[in-house]
C-alpha atoms as a PDB file:
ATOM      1  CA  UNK A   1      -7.152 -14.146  27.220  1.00  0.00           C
ATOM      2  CA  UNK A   2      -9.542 -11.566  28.538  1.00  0.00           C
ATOM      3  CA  UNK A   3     -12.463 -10.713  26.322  1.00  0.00           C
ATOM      4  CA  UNK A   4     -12.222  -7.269  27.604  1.00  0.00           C
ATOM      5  CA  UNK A   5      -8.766  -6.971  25.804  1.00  0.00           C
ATOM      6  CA  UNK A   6      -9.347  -4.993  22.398  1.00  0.00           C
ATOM      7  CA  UNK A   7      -8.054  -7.212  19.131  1.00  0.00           C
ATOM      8  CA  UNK A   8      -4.307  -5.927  17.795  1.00  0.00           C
ATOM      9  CA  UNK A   9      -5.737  -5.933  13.820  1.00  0.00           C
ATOM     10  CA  UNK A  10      -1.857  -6.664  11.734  1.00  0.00           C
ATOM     11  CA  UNK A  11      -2.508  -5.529   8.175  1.00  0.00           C
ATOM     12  CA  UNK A  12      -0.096  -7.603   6.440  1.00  0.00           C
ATOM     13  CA  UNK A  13       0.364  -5.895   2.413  1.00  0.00           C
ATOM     14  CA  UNK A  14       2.882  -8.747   1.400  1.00  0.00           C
ATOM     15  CA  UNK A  15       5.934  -6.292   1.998  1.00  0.00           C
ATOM     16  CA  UNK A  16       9.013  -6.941   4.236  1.00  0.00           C
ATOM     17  CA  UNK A  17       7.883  -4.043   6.872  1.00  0.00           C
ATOM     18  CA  UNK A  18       4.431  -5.145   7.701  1.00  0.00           C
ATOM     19  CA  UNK A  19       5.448  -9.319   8.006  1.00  0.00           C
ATOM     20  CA  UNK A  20       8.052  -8.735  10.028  1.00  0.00           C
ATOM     21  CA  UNK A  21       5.744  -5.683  12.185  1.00  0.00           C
ATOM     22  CA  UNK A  22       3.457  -8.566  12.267  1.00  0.00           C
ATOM     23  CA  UNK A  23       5.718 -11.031  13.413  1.00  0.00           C
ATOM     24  CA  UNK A  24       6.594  -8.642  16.193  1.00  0.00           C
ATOM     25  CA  UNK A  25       3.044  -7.541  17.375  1.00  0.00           C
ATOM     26  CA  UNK A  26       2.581 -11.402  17.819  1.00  0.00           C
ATOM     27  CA  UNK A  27       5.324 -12.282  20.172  1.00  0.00           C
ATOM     28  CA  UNK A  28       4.441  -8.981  22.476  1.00  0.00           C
ATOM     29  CA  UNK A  29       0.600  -9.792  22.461  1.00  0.00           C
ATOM     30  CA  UNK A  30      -0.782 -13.097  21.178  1.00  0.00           C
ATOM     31  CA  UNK A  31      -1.079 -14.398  24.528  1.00  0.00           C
ATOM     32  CA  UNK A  32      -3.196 -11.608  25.821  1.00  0.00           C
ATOM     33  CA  UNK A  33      -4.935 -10.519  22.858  1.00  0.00           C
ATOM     34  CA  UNK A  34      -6.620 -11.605  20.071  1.00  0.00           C
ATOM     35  CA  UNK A  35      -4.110 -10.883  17.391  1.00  0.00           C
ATOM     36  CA  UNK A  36      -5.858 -10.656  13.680  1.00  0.00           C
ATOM     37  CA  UNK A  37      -3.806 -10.994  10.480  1.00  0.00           C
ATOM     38  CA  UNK A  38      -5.343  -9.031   7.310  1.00  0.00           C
ATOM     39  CA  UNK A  39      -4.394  -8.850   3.496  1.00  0.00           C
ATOM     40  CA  UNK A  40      -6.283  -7.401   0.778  1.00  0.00           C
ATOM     41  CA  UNK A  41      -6.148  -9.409  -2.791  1.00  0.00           C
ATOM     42  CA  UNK A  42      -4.803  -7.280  -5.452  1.00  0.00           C
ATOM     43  CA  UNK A  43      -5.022  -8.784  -8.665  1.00  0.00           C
ATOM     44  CA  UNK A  44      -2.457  -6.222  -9.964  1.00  0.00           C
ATOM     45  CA  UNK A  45      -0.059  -7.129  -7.596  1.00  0.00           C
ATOM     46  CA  UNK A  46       3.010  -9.956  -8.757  1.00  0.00           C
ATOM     47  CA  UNK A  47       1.914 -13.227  -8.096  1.00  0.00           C
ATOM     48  CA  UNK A  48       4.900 -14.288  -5.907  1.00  0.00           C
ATOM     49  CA  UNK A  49       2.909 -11.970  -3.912  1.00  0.00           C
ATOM     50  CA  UNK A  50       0.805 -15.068  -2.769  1.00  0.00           C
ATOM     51  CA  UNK A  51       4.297 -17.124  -2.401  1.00  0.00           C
ATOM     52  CA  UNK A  52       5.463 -14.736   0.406  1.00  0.00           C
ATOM     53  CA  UNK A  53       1.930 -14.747   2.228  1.00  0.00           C
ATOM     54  CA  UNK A  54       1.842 -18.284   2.297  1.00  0.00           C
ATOM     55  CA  UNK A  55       5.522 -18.702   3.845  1.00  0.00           C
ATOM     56  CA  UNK A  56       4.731 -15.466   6.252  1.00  0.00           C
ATOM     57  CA  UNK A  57       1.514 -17.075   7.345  1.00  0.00           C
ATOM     58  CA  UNK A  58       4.079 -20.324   8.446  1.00  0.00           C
ATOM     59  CA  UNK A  59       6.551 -18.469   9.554  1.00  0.00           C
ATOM     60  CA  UNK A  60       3.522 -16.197  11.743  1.00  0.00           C
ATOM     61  CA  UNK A  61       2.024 -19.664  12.729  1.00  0.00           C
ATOM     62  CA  UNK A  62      -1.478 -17.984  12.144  1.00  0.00           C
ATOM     63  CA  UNK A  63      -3.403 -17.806   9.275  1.00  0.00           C
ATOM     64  CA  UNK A  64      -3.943 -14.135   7.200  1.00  0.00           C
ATOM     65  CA  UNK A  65      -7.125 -13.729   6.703  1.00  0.00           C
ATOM     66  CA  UNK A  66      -7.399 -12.350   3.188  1.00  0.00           C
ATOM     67  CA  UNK A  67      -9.885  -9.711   2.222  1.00  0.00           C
ATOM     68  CA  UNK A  68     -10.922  -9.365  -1.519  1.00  0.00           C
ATOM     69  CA  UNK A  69     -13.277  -6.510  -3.091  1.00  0.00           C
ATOM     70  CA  UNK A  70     -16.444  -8.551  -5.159  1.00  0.00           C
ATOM     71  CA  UNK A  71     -17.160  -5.080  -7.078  1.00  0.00           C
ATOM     72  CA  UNK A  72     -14.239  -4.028  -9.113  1.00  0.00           C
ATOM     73  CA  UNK A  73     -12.923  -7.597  -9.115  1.00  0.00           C
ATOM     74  CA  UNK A  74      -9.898  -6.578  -6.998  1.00  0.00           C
ATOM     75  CA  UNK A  75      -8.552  -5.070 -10.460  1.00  0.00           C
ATOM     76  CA  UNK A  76      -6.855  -1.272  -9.878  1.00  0.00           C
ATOM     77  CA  UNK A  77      -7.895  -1.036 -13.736  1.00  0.00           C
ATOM     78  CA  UNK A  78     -11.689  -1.513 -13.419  1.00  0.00           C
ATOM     79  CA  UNK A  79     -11.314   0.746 -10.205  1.00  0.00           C
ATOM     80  CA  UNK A  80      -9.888   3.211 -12.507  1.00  0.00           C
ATOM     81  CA  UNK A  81     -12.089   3.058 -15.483  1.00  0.00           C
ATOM     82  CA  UNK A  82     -15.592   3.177 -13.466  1.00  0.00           C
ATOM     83  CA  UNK A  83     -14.440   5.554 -10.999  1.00  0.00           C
ATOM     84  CA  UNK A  84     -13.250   7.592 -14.313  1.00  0.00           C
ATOM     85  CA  UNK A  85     -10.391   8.603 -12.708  1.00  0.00           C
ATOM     86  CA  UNK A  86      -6.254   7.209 -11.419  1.00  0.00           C
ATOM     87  CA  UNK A  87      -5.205   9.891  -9.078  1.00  0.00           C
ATOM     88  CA  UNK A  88      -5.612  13.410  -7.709  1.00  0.00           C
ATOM     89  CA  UNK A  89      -4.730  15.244  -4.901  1.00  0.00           C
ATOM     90  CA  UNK A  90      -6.337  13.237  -2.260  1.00  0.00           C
ATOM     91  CA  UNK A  91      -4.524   9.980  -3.155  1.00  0.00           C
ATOM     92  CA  UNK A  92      -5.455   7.128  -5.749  1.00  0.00           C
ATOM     93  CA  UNK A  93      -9.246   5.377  -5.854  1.00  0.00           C
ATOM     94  CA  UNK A  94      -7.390   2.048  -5.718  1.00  0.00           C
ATOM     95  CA  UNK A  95      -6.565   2.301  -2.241  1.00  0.00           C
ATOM     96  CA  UNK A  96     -10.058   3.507  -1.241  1.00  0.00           C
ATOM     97  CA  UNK A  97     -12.207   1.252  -3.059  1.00  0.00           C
ATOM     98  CA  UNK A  98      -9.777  -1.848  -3.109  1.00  0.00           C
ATOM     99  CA  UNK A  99      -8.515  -1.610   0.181  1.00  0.00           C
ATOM    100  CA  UNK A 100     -10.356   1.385   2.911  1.00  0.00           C
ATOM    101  CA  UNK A 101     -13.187  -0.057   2.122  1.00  0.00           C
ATOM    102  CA  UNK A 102     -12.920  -3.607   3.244  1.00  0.00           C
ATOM    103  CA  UNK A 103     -11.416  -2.483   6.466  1.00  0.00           C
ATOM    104  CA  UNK A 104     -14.443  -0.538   7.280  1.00  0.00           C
ATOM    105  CA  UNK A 105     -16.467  -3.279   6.637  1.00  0.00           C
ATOM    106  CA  UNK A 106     -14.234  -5.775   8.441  1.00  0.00           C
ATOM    107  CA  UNK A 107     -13.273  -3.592  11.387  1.00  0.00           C
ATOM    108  CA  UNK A 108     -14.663  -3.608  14.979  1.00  0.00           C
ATOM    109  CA  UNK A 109     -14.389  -0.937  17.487  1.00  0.00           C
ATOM    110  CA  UNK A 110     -11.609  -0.098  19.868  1.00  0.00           C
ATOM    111  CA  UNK A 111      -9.277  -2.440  17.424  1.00  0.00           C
ATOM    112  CA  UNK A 112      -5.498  -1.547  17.598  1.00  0.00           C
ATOM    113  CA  UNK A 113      -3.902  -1.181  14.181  1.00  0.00           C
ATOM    114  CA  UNK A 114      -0.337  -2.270  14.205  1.00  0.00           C
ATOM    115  CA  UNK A 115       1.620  -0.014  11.731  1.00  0.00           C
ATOM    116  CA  UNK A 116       4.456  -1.026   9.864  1.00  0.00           C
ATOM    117  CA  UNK A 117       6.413   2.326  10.229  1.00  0.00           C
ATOM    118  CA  UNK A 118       9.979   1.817  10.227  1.00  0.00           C
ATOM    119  CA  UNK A 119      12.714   3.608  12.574  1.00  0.00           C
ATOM    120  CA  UNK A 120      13.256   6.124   9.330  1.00  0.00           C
ATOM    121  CA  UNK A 121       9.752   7.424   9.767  1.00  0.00           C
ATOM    122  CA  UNK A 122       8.696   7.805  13.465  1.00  0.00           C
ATOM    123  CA  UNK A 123       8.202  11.493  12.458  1.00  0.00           C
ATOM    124  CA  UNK A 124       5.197   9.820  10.748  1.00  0.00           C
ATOM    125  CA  UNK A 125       4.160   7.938  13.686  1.00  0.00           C
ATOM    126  CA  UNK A 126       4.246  10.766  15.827  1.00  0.00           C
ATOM    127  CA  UNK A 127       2.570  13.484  13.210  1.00  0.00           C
ATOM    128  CA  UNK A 128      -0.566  10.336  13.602  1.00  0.00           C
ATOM    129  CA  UNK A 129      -1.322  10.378  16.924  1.00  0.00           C
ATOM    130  CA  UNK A 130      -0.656  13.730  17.411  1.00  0.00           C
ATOM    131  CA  UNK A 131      -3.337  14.499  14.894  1.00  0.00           C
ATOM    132  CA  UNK A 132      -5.443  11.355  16.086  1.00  0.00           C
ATOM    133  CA  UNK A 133      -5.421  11.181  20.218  1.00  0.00           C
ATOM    134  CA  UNK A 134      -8.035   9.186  20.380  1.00  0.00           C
ATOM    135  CA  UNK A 135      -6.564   6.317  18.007  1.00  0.00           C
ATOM    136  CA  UNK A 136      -4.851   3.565  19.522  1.00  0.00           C
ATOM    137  CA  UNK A 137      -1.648   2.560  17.513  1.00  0.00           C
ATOM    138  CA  UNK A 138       1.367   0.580  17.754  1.00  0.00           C
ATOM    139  CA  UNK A 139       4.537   0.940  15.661  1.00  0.00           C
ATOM    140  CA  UNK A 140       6.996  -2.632  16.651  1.00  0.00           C
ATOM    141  CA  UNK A 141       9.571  -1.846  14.153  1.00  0.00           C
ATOM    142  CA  UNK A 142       9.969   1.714  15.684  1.00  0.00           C
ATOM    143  CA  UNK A 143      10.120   0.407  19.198  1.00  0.00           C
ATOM    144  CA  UNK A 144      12.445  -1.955  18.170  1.00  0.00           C
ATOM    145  CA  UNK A 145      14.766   0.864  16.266  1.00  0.00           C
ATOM    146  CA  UNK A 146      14.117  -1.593  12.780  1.00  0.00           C
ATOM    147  CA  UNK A 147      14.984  -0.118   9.647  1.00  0.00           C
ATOM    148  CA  UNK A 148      13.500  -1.606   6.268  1.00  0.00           C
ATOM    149  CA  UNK A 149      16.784  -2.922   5.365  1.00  0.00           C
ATOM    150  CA  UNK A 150      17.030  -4.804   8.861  1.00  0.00           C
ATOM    151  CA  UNK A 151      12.984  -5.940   8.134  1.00  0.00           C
ATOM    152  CA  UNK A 152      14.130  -7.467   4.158  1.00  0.00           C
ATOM    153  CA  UNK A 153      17.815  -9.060   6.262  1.00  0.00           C
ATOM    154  CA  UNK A 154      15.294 -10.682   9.445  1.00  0.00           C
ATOM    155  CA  UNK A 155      12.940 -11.680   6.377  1.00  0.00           C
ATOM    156  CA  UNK A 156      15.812 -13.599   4.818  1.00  0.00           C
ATOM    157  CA  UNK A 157      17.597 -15.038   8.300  1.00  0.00           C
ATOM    158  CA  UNK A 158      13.784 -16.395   8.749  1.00  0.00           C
ATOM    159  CA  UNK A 159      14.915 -18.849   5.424  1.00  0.00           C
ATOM    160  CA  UNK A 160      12.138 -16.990   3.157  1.00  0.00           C
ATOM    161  CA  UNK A 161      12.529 -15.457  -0.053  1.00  0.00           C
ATOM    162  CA  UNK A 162      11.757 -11.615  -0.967  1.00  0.00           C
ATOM    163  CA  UNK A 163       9.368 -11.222  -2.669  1.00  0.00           C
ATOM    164  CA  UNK A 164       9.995 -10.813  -6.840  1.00  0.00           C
ATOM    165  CA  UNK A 165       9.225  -7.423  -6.993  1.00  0.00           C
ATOM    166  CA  UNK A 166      12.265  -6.503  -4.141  1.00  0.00           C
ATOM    167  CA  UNK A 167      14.583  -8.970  -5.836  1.00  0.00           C
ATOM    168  CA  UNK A 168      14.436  -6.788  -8.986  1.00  0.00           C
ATOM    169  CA  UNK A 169      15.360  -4.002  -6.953  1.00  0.00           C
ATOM    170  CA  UNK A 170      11.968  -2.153  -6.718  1.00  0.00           C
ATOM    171  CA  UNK A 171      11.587  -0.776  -3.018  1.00  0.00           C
ATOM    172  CA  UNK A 172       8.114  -2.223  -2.317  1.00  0.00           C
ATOM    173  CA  UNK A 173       6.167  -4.941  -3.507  1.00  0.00           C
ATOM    174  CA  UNK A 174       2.652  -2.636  -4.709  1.00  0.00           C
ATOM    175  CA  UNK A 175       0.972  -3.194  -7.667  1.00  0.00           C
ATOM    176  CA  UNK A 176       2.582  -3.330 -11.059  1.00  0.00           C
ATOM    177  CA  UNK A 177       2.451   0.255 -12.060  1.00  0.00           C
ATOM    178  CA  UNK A 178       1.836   1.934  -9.018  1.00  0.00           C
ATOM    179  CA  UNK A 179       0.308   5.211  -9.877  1.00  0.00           C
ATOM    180  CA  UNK A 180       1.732   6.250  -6.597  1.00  0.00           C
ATOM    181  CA  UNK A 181       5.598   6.506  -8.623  1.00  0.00           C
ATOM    182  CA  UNK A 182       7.722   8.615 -10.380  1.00  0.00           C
ATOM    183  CA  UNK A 183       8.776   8.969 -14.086  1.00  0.00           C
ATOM    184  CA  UNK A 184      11.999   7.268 -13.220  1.00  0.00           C
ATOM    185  CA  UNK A 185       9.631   4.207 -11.847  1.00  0.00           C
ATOM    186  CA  UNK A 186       7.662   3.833 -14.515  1.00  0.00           C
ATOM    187  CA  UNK A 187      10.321   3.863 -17.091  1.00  0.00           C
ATOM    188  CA  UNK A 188      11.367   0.777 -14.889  1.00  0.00           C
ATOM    189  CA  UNK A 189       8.062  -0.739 -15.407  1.00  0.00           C
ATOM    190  CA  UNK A 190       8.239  -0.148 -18.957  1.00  0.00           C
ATOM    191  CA  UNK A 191      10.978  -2.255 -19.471  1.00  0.00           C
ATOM    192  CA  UNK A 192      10.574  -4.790 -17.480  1.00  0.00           C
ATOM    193  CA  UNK A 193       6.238  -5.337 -17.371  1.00  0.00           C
ATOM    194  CA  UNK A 194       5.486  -4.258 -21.257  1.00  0.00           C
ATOM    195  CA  UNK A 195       2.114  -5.574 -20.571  1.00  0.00           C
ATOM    196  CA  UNK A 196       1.123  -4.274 -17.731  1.00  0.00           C
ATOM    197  CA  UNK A 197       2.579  -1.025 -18.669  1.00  0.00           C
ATOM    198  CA  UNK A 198       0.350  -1.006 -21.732  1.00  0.00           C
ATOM    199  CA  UNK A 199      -2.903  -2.019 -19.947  1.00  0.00           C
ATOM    200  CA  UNK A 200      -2.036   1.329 -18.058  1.00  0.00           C
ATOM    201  CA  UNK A 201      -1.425   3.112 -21.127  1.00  0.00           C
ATOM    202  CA  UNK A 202      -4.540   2.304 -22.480  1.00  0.00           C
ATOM    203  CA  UNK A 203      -6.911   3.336 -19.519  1.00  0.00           C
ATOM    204  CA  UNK A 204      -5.032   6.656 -19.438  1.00  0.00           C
ATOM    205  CA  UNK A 205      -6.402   6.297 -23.497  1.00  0.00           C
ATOM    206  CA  UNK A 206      -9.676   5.444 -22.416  1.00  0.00           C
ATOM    207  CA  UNK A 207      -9.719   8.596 -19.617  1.00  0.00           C
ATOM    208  CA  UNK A 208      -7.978  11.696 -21.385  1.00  0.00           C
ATOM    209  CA  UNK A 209      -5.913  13.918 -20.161  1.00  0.00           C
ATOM    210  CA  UNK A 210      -7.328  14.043 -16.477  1.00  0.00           C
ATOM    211  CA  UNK A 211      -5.746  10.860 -15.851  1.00  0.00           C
ATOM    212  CA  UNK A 212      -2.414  11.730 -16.683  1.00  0.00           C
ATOM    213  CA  UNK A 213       0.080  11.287 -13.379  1.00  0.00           C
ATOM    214  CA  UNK A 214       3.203  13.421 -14.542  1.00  0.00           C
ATOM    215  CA  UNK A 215       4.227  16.971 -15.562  1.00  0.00           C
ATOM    216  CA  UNK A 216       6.803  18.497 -18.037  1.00  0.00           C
ATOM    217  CA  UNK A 217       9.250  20.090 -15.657  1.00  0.00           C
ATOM    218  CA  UNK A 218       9.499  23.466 -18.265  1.00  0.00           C
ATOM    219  CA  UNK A 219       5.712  23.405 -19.723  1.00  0.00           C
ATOM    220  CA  UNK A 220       3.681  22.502 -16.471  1.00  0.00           C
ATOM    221  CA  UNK A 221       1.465  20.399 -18.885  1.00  0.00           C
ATOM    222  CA  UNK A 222       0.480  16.707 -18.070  1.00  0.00           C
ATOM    223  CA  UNK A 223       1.958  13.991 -20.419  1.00  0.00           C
ATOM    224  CA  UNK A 224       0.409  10.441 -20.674  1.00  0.00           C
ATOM    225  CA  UNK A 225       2.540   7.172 -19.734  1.00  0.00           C
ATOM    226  CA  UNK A 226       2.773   6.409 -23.895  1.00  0.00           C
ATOM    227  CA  UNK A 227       4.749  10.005 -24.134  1.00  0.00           C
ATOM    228  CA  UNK A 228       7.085   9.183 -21.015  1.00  0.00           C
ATOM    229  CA  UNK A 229      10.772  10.023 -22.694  1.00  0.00           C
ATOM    230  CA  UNK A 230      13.591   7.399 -22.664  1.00  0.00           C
ATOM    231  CA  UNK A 231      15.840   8.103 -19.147  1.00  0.00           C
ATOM    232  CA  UNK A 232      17.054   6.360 -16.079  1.00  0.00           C
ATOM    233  CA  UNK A 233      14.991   3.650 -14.722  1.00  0.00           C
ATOM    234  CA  UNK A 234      14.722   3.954 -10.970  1.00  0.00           C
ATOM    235  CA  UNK A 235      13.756   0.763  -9.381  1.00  0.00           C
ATOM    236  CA  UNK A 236      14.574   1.603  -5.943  1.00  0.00           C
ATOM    237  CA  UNK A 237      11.948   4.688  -5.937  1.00  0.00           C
ATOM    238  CA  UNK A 238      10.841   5.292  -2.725  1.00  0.00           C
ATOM    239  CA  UNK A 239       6.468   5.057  -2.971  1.00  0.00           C
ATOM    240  CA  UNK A 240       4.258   5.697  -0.469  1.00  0.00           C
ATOM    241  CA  UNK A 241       2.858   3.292   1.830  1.00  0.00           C
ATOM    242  CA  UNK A 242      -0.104   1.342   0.185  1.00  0.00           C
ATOM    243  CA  UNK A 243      -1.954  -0.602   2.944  1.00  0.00           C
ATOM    244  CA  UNK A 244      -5.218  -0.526   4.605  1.00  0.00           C
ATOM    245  CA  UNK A 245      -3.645   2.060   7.106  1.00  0.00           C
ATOM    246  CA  UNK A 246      -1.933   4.312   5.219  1.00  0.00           C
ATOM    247  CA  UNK A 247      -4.772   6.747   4.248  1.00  0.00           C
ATOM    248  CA  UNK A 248      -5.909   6.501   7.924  1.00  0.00           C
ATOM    249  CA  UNK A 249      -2.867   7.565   8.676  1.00  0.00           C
ATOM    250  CA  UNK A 250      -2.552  10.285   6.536  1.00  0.00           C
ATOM    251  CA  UNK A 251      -6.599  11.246   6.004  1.00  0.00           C
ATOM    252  CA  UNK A 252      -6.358  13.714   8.541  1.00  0.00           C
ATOM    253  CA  UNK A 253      -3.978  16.093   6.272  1.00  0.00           C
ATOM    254  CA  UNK A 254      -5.341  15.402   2.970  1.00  0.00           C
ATOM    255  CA  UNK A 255      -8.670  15.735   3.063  1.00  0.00           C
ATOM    256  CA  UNK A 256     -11.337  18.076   4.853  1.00  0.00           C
ATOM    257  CA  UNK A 257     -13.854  15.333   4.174  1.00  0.00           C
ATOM    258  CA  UNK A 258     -14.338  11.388   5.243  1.00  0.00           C
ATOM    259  CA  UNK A 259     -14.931  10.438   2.066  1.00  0.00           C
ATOM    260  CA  UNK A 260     -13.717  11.277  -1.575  1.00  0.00           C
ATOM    261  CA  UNK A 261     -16.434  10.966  -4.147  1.00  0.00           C
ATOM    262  CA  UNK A 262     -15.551   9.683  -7.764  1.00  0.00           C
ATOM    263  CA  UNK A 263     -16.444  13.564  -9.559  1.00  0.00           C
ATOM    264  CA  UNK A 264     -13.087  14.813  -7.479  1.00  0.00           C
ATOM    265  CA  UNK A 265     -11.195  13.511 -11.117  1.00  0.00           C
ATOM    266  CA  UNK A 266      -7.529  15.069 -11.480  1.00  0.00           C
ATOM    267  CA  UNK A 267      -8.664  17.637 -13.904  1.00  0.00           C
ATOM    268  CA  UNK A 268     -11.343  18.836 -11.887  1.00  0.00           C
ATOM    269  CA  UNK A 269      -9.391  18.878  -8.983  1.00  0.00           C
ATOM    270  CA  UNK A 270      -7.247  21.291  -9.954  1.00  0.00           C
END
């Protein structure tokens, strides 16, 4: 392969879309390119997690080289707690510190990213590089019209096993507690991670009120996870895309500024 050929960079976040995006971006250009596989470590993410990187890396043929942040441990929580903050209008630290972060550091230029944007959101793929010209980006699951239910059915045709997280009919496989979801979400979470729903419960202690994610529909005032009301769990809540791309992607619109410092709390932010 040339060396004049820029490398197609695969960021693999142990979901359905991405390995089989991945999978894709291989056949097209491993023989020309120099094809790089890349996961960030969560430690808040299910183990079985791991499981399905290990059989995508066999099934890929290559290994993933996995990324891991030294400072916060790879922990969402610590992120949260030093940063003093779990969300506000400009996304969730998590992704920044845990995950933007390493990419900057890892990331060489002229790379191609290979997004896993499925044929249900090319209106994504197209609001990107019409905001970002200059940004070379390929999307293998639009080009190939894939859906994520045809990604989870190739996933299982390829003899490997969904991830936990989709077999108990969540819609992604993010961290436990996502602070990305919904009420209905977390009500999920509640009942079926007690513990990890209480570790969240108690940094929102720990923070106040400015870390609270959801509103009273009637009084328009924030309510912590421990005063969430008894209701529907809703598993299959769609969340946004949580890989190294996805704030790339989306930077552009949210933010006026390259980088969010930790004062811009929720509170204060509003």
């Amino acid at each position: 392969m040339s060396a004049q050929q820029p490398r197609i960079v695969c960021q693999f976040s142990c979901g359905a879309a991405s390995a089989v995006a991945t999978k894709l971006a291989l056949a097209q250009y491993s023989a020309t390119h120099d094809v790089q596989i890349i996961n960030a470590f969560l430690a808040n993410e299910h183990e079985d997690n791991r499981r399905f990187l290990m059989d995508c890396q066999t099934w890929f043929g290559q290994e993933i080289v996995q990324l891991r942040d030294e400072k916060y441990g790879a922990d969402i929580m610590h992120v949260f707690l030093r940063e003093r903050f779990m969300m506000s209008r400009w996304g969730a630290p998590c992704t920044k510190f845990l995950k933007r972060r390493l990419m900057d550091a890892w990331k060489q230029p002229g790379d191609v990213m290979v997004f896993g944007y499925t044929a249900e959101e090319v209106d994504r793929l197209e609001g990107f590089r019409d905001r970002n010209p200059d940004r070379p980006v390929i999307a293998p699951l639009i080009e190939a019209g894939l859906g994520k239910e045809d990604c989870k059915a190739m996933i299982l045709r390829a003899g490997i096993e969904l991830p936990l997280m989709y077999r108990l009919g969540y819609d992604n496989a993010n961290c436990i507690g996502c602070v990305k979801g919904g009420e209905g979400y977390f009500r999920a979470i509640r009942e079926d991670f007690p513990e990890q729903f209480e570790v969240l419960c108690q940094v929102q202690d720990e923070l106040g009120p400015g870390s609270y994610l959801h509103r009273d529909r009637k009084t328009n005032i924030r309510f912590s996870l421990r005063d969430l009301t008894p209701g529907e769990p809703r598993r299959n809540e769609a969340l946004p895309a949580c890989s190294f791309f996805c704030e790339i992607a989306e930077a552009d619109y949210q933010m006026s500024t390259a980088d969010l410092t930790s004062d811009c709390s929720l509170s204060g932010a509003e």
